[in-house]
Protein backbone atom coordinates (compact mmCIF):
# COMPACT_ATOMS: atom_id res chain seq x y z
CA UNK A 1 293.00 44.22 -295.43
CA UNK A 2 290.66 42.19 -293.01
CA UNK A 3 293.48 41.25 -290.79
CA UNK A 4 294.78 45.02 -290.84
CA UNK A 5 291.06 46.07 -289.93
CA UNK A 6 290.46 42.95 -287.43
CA UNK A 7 294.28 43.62 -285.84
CA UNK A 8 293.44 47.65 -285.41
CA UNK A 9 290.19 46.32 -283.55
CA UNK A 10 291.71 44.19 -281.62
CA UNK A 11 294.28 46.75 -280.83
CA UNK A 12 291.49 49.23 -279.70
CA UNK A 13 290.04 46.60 -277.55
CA UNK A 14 293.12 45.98 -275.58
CA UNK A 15 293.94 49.36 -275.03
CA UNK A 16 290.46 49.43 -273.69
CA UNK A 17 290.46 46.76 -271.18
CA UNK A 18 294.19 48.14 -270.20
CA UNK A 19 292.05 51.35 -269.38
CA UNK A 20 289.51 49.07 -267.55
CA UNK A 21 292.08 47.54 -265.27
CA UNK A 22 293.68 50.63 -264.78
CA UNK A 23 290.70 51.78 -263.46
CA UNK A 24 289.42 49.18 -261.41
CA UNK A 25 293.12 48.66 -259.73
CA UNK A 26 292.76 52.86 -258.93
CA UNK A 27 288.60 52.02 -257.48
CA UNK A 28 290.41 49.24 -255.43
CA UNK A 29 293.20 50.97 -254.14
CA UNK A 30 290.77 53.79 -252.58
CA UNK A 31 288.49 51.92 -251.92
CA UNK A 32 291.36 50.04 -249.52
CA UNK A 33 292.99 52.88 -248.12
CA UNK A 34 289.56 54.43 -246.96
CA UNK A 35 288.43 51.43 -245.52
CA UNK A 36 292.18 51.85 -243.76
CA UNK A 37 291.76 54.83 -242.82
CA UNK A 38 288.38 54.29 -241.15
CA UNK A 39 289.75 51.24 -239.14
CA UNK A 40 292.44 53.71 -237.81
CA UNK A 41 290.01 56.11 -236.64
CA UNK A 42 287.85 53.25 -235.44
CA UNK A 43 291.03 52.23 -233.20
CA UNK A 44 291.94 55.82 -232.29
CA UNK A 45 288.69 56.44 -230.93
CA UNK A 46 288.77 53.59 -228.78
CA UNK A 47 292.47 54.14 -227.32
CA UNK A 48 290.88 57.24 -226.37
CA UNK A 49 287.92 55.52 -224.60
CA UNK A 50 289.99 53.40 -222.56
CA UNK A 51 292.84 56.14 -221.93
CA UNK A 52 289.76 58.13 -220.53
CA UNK A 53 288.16 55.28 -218.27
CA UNK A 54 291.33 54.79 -216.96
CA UNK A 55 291.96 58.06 -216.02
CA UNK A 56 288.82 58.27 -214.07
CA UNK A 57 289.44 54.84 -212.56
CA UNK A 58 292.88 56.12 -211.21
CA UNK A 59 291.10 59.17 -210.11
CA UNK A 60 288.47 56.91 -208.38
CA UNK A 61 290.67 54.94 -206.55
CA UNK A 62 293.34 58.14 -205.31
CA UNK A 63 290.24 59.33 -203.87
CA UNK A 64 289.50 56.36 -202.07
CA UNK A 65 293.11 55.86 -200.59
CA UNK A 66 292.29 59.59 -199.69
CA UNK A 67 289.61 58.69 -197.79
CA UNK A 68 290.14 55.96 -196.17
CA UNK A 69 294.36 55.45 -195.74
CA UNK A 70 294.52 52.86 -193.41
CA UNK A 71 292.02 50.40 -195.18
CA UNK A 72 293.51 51.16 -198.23
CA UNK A 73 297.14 50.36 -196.62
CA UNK A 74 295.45 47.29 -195.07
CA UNK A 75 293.90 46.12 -198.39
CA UNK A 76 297.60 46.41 -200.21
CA UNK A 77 299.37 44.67 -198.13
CA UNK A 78 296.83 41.94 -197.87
CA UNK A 79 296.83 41.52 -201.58
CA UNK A 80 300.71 41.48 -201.53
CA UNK A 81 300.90 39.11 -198.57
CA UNK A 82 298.48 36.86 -201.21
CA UNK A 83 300.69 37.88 -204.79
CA UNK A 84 303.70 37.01 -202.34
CA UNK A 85 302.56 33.49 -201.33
CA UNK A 86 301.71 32.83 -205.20
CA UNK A 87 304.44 33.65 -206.79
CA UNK A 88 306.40 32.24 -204.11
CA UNK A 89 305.54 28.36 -205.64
């Protein structure tokens, strides 16, 4: 009878810390794919940053050529004359 008794308790308690585990493995696995999802909108948010400072860098610089064409002509092919002589090693 004891070991009947002590087996059914010991029964219970295994079922119980299968429950536990259950639940902690579900706590983790949320807990993971928020922090997942929060890294992706971390990263989206900066794409966007830099997609937008570049687009107002390009328009920066079209509206210098704009202004001023034959510096900016003069500037390019200086710096290709330079990339030129570079790679040219």
């Amino acid at each position: 009878m004891a070991t009947q008794a002590s087996n059914e308790e010991l029964q219970k308690q295994l079922n119980a810390l299968r429950d536990d585990f259950s639940g902690l493995t579900k706590t983790l696995k949320d807990m993971s794919s928020a922090y997942a999802e929060q890294g992706q909108a971390r990263v989206k948010d900066a794409a966007d940053r830099v997609q937008q400072q570049a687009r107002d860098s390009y328009g920066r610089v079209q509206s210098e050529v704009e202004a001023h064409p034959m510096s900016s002509l003069a500037i390019a092919f200086g710096v290709g004359l330079v990339l030129g002589k570079i790679l040219d090693r």
